[in-house]
PDB file of N, CA and C in Angstrom:
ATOM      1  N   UNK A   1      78.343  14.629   5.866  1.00  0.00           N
ATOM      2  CA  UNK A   1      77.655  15.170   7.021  1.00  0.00           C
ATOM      3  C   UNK A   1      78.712  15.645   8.023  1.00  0.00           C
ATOM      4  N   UNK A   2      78.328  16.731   8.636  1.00  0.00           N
ATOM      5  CA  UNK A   2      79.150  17.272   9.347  1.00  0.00           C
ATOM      6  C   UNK A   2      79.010  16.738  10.790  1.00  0.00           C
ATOM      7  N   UNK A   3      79.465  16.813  11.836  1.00  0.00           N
ATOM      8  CA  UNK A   3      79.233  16.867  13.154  1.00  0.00           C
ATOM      9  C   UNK A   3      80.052  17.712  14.321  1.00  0.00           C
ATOM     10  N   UNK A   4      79.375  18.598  14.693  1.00  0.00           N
ATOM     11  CA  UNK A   4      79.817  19.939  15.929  1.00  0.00           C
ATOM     12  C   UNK A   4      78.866  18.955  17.010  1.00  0.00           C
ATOM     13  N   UNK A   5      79.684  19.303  18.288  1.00  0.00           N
ATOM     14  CA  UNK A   5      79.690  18.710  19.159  1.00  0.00           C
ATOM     15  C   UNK A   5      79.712  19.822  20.215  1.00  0.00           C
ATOM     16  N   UNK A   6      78.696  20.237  20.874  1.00  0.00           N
ATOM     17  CA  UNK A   6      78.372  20.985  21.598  1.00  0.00           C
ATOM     18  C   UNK A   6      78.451  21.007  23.227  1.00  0.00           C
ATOM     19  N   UNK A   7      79.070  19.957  23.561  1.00  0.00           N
ATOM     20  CA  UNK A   7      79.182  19.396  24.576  1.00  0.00           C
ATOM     21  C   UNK A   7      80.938  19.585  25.067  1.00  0.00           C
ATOM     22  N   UNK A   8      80.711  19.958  26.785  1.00  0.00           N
ATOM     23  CA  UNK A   8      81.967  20.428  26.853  1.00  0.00           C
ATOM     24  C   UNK A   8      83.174  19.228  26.889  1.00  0.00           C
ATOM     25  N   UNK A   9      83.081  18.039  26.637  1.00  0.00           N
ATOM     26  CA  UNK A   9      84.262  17.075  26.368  1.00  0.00           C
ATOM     27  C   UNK A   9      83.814  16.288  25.405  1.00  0.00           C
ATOM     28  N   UNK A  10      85.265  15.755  24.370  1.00  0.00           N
ATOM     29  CA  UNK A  10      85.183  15.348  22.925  1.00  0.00           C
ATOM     30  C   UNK A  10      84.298  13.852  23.804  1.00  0.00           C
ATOM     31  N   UNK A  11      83.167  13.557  22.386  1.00  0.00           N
ATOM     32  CA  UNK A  11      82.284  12.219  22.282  1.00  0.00           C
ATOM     33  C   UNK A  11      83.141  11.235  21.035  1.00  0.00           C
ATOM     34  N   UNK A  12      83.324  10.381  21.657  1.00  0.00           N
ATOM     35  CA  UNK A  12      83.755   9.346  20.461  1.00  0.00           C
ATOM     36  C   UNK A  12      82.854   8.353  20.405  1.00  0.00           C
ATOM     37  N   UNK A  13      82.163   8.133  18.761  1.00  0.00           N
ATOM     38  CA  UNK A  13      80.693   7.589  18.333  1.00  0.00           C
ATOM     39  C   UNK A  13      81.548   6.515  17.552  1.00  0.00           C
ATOM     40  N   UNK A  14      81.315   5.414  17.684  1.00  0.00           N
ATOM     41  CA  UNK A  14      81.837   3.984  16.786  1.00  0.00           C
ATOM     42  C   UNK A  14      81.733   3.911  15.398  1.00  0.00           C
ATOM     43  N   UNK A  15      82.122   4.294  14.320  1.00  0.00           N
ATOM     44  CA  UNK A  15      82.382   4.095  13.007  1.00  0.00           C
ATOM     45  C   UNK A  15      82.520   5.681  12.818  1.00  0.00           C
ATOM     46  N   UNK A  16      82.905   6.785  13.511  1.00  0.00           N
ATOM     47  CA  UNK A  16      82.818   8.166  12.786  1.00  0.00           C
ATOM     48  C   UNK A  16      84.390   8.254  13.523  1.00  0.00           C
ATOM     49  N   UNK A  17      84.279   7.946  14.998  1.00  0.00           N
ATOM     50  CA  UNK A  17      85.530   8.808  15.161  1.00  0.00           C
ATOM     51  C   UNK A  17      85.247   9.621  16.574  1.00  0.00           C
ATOM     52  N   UNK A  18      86.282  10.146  17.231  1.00  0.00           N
ATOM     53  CA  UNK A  18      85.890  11.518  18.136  1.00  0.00           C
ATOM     54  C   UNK A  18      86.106  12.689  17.517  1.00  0.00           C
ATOM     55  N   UNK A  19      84.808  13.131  17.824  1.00  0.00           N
ATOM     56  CA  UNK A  19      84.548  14.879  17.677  1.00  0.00           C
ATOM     57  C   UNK A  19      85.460  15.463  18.718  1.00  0.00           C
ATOM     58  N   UNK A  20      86.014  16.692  19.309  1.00  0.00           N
ATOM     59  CA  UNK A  20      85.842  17.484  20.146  1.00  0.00           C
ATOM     60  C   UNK A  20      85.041  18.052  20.226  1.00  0.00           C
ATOM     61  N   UNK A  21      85.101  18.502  21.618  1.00  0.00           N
ATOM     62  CA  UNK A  21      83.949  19.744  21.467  1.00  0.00           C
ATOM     63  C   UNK A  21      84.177  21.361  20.667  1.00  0.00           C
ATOM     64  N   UNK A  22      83.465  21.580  20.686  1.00  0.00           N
ATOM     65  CA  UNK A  22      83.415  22.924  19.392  1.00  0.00           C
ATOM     66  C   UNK A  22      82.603  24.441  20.307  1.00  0.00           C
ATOM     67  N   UNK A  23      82.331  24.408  21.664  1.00  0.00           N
ATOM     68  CA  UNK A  23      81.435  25.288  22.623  1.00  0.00           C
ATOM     69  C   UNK A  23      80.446  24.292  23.177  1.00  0.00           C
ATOM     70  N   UNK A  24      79.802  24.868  23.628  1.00  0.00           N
ATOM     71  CA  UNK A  24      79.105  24.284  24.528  1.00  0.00           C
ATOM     72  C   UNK A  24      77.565  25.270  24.414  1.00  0.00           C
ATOM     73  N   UNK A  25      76.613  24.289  24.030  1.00  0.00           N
ATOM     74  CA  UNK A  25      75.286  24.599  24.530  1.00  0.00           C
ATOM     75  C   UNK A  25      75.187  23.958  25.961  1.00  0.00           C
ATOM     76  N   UNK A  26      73.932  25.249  26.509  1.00  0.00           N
ATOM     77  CA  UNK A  26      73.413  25.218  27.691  1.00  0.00           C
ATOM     78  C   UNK A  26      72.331  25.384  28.219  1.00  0.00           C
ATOM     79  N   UNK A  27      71.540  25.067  29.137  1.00  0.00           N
ATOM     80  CA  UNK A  27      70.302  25.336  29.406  1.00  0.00           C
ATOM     81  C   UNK A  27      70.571  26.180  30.421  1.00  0.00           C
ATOM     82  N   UNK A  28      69.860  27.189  30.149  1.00  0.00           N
ATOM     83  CA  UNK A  28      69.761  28.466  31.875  1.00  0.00           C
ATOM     84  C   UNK A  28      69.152  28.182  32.913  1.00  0.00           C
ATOM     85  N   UNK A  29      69.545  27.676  34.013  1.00  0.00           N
ATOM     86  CA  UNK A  29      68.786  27.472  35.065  1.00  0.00           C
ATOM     87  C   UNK A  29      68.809  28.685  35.974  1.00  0.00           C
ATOM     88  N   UNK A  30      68.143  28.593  36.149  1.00  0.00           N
ATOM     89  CA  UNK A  30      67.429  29.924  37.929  1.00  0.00           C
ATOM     90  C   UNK A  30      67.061  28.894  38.912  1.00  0.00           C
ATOM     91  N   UNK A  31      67.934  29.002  40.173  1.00  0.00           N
ATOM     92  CA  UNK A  31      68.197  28.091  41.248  1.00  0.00           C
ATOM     93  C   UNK A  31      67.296  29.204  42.180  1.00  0.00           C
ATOM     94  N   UNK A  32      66.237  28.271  43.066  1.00  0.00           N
ATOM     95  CA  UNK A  32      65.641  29.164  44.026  1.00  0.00           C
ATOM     96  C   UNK A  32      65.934  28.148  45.599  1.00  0.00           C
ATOM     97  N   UNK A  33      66.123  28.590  46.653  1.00  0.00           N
ATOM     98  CA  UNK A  33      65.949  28.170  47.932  1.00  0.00           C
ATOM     99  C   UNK A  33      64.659  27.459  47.690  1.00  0.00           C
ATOM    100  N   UNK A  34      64.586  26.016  48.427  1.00  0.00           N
ATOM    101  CA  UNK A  34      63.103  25.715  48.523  1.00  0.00           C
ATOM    102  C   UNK A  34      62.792  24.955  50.046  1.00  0.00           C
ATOM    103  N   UNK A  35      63.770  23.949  50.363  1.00  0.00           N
ATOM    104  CA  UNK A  35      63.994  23.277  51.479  1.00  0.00           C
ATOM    105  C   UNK A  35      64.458  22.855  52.415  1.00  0.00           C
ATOM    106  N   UNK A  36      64.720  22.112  53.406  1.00  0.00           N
ATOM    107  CA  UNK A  36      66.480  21.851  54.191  1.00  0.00           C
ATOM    108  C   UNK A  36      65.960  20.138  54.249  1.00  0.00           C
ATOM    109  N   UNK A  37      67.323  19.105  53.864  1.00  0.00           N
ATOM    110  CA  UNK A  37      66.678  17.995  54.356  1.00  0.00           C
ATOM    111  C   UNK A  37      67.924  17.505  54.619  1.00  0.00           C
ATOM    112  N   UNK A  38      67.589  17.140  56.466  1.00  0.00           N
ATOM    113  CA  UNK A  38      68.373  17.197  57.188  1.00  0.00           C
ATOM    114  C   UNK A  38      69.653  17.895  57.303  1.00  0.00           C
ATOM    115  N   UNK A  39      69.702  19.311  57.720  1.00  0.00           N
ATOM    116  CA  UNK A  39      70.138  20.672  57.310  1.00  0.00           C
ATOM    117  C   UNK A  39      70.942  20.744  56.162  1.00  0.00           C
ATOM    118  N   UNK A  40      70.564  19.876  55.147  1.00  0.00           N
ATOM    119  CA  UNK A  40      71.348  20.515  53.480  1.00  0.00           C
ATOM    120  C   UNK A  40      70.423  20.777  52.687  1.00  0.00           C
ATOM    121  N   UNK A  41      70.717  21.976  52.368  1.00  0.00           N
ATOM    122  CA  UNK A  41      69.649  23.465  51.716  1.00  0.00           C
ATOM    123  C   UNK A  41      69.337  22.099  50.036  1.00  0.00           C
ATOM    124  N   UNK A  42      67.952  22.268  49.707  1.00  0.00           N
ATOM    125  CA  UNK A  42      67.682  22.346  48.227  1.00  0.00           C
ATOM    126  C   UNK A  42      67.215  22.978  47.953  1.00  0.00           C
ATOM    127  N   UNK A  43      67.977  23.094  46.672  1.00  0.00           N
ATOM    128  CA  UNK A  43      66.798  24.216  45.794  1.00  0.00           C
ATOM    129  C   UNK A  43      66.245  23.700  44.866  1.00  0.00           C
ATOM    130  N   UNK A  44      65.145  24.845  44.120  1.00  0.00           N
ATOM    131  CA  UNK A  44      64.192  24.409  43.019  1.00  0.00           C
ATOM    132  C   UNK A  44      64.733  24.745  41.885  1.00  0.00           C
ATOM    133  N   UNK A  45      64.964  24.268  40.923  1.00  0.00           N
ATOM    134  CA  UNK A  45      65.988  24.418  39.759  1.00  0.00           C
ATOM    135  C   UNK A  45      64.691  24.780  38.327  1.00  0.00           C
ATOM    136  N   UNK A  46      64.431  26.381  37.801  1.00  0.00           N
ATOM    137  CA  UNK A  46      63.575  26.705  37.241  1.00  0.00           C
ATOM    138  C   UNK A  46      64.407  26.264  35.576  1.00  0.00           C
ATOM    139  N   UNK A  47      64.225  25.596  34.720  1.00  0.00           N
ATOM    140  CA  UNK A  47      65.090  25.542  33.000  1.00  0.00           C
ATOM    141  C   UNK A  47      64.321  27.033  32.772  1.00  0.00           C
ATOM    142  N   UNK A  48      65.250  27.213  31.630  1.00  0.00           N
ATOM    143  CA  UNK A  48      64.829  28.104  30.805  1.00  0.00           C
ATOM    144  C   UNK A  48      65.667  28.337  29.632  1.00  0.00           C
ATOM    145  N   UNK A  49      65.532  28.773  28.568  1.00  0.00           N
ATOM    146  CA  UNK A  49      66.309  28.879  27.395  1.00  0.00           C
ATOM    147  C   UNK A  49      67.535  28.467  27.254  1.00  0.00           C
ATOM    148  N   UNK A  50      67.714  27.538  25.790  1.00  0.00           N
ATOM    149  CA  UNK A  50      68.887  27.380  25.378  1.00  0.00           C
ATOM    150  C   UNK A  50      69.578  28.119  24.870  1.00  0.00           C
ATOM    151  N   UNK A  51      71.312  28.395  25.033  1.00  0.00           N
ATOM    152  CA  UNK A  51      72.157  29.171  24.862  1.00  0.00           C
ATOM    153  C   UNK A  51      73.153  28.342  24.211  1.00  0.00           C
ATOM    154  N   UNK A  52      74.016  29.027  23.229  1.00  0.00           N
ATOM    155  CA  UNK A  52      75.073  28.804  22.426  1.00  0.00           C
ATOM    156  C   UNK A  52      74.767  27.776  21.508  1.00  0.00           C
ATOM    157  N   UNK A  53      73.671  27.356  21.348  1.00  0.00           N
ATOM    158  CA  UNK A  53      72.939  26.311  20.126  1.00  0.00           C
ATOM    159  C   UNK A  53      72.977  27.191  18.734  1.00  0.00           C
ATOM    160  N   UNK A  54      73.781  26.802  17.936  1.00  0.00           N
ATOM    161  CA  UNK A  54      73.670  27.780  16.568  1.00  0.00           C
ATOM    162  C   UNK A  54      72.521  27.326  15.438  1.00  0.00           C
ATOM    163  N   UNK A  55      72.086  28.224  14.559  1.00  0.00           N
ATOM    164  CA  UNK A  55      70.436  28.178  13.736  1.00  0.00           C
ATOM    165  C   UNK A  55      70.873  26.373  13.145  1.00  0.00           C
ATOM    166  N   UNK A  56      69.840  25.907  12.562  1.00  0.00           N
ATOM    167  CA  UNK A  56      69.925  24.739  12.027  1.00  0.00           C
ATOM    168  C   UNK A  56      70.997  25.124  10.336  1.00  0.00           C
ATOM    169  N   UNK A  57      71.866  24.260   9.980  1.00  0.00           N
ATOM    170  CA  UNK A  57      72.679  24.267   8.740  1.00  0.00           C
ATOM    171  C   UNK A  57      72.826  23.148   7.507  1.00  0.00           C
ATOM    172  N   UNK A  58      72.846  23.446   6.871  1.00  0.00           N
ATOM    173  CA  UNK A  58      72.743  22.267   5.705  1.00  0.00           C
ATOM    174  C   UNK A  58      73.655  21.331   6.205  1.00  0.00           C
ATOM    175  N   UNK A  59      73.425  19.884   6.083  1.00  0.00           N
ATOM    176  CA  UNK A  59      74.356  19.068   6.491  1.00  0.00           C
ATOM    177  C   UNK A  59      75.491  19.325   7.375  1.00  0.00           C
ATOM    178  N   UNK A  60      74.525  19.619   8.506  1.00  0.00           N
ATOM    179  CA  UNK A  60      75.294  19.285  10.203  1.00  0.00           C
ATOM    180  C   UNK A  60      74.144  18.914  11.266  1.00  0.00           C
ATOM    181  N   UNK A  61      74.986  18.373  12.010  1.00  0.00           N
ATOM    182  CA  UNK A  61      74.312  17.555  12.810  1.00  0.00           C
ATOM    183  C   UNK A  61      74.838  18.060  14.631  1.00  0.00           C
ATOM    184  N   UNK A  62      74.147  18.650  15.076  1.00  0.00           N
ATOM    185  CA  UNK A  62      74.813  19.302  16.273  1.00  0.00           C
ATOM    186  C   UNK A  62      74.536  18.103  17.463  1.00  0.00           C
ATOM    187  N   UNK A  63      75.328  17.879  18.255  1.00  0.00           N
ATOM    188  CA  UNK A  63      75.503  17.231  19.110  1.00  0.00           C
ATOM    189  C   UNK A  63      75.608  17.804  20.554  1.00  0.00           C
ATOM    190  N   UNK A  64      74.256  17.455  21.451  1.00  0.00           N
ATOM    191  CA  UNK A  64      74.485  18.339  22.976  1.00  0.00           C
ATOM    192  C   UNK A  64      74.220  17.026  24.044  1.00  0.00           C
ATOM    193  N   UNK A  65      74.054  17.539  25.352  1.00  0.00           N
ATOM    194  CA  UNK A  65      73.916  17.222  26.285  1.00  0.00           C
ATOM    195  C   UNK A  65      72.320  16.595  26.185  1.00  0.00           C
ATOM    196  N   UNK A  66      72.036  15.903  27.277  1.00  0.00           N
ATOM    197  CA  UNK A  66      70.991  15.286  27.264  1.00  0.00           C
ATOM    198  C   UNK A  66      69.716  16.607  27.697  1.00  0.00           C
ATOM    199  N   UNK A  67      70.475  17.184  28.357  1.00  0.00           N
ATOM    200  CA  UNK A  67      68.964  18.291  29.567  1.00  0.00           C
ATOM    201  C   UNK A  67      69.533  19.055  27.858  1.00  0.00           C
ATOM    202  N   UNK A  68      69.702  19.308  27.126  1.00  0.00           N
ATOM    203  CA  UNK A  68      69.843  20.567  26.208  1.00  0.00           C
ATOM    204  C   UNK A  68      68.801  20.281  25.275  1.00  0.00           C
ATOM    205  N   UNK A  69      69.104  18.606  25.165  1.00  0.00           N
ATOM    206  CA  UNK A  69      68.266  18.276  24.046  1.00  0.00           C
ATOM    207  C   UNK A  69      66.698  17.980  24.317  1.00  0.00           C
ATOM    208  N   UNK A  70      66.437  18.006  25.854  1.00  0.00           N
ATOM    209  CA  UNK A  70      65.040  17.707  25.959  1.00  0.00           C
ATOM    210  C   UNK A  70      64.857  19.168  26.018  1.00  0.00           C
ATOM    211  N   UNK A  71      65.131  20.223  26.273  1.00  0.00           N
ATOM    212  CA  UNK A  71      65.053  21.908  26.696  1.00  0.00           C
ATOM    213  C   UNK A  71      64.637  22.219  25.194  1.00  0.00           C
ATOM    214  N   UNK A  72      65.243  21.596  23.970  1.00  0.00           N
ATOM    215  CA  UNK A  72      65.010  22.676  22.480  1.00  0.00           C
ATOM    216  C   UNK A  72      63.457  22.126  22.182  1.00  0.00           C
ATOM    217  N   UNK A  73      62.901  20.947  22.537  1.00  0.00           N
ATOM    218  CA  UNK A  73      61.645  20.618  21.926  1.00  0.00           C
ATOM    219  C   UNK A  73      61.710  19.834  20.611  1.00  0.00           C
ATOM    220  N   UNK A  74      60.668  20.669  19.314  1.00  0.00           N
ATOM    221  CA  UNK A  74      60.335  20.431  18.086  1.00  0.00           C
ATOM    222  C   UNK A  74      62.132  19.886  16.859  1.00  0.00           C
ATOM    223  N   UNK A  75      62.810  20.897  17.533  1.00  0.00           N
ATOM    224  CA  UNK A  75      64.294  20.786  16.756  1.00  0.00           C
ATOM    225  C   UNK A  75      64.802  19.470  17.067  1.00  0.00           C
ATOM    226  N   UNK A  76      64.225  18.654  18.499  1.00  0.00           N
ATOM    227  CA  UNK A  76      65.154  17.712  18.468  1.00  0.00           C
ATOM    228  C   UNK A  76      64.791  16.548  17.667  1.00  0.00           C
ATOM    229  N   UNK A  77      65.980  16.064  16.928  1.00  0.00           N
ATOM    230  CA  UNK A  77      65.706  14.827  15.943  1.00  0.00           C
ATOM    231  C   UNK A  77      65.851  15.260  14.453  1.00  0.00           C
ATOM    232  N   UNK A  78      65.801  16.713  14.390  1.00  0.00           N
ATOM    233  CA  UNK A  78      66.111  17.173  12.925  1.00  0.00           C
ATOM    234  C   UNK A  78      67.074  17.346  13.053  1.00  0.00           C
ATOM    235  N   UNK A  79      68.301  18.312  13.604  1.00  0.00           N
ATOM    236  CA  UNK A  79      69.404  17.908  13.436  1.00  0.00           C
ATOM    237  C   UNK A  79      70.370  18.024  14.948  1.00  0.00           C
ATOM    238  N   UNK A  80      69.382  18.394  15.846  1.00  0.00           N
ATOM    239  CA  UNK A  80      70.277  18.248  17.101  1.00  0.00           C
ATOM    240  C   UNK A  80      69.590  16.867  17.724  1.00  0.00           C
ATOM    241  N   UNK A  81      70.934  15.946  18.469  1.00  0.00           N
ATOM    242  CA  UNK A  81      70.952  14.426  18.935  1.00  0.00           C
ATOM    243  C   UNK A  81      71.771  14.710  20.565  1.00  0.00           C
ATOM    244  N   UNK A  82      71.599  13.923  21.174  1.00  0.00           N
ATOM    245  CA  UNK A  82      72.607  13.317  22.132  1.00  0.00           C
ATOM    246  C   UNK A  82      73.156  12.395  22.071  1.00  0.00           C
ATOM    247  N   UNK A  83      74.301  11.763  22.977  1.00  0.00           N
ATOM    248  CA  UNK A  83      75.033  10.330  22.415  1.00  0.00           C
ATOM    249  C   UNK A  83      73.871   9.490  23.698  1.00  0.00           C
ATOM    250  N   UNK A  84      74.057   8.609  22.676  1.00  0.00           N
ATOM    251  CA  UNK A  84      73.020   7.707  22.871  1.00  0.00           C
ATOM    252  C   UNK A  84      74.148   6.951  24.385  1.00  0.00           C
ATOM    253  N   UNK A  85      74.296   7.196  25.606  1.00  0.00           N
ATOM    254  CA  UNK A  85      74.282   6.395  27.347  1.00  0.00           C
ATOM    255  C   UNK A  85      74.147   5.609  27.500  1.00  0.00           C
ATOM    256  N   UNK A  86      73.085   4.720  26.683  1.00  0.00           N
ATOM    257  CA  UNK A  86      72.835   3.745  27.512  1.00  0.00           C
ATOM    258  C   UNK A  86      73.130   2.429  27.624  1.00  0.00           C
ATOM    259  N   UNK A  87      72.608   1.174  27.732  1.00  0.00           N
ATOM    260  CA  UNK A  87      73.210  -0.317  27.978  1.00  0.00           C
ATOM    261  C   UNK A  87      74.432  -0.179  26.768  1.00  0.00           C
ATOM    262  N   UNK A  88      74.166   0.126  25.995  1.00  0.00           N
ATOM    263  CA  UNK A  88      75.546  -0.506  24.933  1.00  0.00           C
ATOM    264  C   UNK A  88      76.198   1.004  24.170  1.00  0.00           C
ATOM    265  N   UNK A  89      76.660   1.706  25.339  1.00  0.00           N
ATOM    266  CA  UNK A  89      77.460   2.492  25.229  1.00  0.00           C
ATOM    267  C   UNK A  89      78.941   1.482  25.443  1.00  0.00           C
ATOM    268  N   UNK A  90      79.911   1.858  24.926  1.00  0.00           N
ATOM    269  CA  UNK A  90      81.038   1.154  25.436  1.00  0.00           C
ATOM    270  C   UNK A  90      81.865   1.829  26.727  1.00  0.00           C
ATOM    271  N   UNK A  91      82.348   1.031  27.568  1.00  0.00           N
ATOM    272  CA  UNK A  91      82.971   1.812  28.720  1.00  0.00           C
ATOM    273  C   UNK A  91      84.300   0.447  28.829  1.00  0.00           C
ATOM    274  N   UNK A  92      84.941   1.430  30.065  1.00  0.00           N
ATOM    275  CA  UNK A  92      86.208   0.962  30.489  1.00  0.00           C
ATOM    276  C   UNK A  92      85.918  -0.075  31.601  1.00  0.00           C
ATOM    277  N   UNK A  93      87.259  -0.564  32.437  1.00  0.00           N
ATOM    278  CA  UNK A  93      87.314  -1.189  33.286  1.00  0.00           C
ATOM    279  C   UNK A  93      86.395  -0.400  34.703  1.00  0.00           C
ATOM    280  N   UNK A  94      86.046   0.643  34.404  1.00  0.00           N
ATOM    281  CA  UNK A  94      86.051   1.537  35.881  1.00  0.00           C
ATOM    282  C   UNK A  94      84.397   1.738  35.404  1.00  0.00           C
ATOM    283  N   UNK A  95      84.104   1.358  34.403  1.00  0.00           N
ATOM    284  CA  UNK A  95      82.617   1.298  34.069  1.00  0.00           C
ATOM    285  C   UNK A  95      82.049   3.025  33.710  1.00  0.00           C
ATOM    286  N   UNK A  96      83.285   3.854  32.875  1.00  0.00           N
ATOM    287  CA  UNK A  96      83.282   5.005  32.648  1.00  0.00           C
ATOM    288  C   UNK A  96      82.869   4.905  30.691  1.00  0.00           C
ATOM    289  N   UNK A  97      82.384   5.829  30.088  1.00  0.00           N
ATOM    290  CA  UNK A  97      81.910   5.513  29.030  1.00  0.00           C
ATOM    291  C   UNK A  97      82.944   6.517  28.351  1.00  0.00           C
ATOM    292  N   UNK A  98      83.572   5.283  27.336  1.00  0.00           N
ATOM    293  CA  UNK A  98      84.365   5.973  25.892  1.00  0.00           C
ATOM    294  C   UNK A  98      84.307   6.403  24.941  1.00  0.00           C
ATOM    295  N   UNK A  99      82.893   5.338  24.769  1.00  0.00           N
ATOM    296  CA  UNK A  99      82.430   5.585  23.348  1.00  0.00           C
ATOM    297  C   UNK A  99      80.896   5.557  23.011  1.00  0.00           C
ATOM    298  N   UNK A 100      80.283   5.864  22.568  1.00  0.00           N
ATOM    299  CA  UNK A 100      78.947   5.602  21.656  1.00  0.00           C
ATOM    300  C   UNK A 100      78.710   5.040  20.662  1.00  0.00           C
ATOM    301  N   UNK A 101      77.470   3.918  20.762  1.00  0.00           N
ATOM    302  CA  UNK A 101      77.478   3.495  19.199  1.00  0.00           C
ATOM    303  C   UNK A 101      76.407   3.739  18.777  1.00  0.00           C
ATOM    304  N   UNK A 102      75.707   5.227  19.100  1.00  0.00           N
ATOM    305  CA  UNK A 102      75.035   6.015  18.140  1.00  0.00           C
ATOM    306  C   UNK A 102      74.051   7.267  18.886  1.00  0.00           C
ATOM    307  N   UNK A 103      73.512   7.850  18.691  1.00  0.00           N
ATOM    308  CA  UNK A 103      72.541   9.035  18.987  1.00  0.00           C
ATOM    309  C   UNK A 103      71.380   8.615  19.126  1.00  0.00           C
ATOM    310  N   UNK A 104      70.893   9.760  19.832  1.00  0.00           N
ATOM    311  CA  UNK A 104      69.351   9.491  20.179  1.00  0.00           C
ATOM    312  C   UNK A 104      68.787  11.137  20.072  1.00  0.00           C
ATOM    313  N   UNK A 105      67.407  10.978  20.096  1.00  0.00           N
ATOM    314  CA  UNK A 105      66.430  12.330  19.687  1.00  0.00           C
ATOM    315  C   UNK A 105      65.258  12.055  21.301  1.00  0.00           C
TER     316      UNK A 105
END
């Protein structure tokens, strides 16, 4: 099994190794003015299509960002994942995360 890593800094997953990254998928956002709270401007952040995600391939497994992978829908879990964040991600002294010990859909 292959693994491309779509994400713009290398993921290191516990028994495979670190990937680098290989490009970067993205979700398109369209930023609109919406509010001021307490005079710092927000805006309304519209998603829209994923970019640089390549067609699905025989034995590979593409690896993105979390907003990428909720943005594709039906594809996610067949072969595009995110690294799995959460409680038992491994991290450093500074409570920064090194590693993954596995994916999520």
């Amino acid at each position: 099994m292959e693994f491309i890593n779509l994400t713009p800094h290398a993921i290191t997953i516990e028994g495979i190794g670190t990937i680098e990254s290989s490009g970067v998928a993205r979700v398109n956002v369209t930023a609109f003015p919406s509010i001021s709270v307490a005079g710092v401007r927000v805006m309304k952040n519209l998603f829209g299509n994923v970019s640089g995600l390549p067609a699905p391939k025989t034995n590979t497994v593409y690896i993105v960002s979390a907003m990428v992978l909720n943005a594709i829908g039906i594809r996610a879990g067949s072969d595009v994942f995110a690294p799995d964040t959460g409680e038992d991600a491994v991290r450093n002294e500074k409570g920064h995360i090194v590693a993954v010990k596995g994916l999520v859909f």
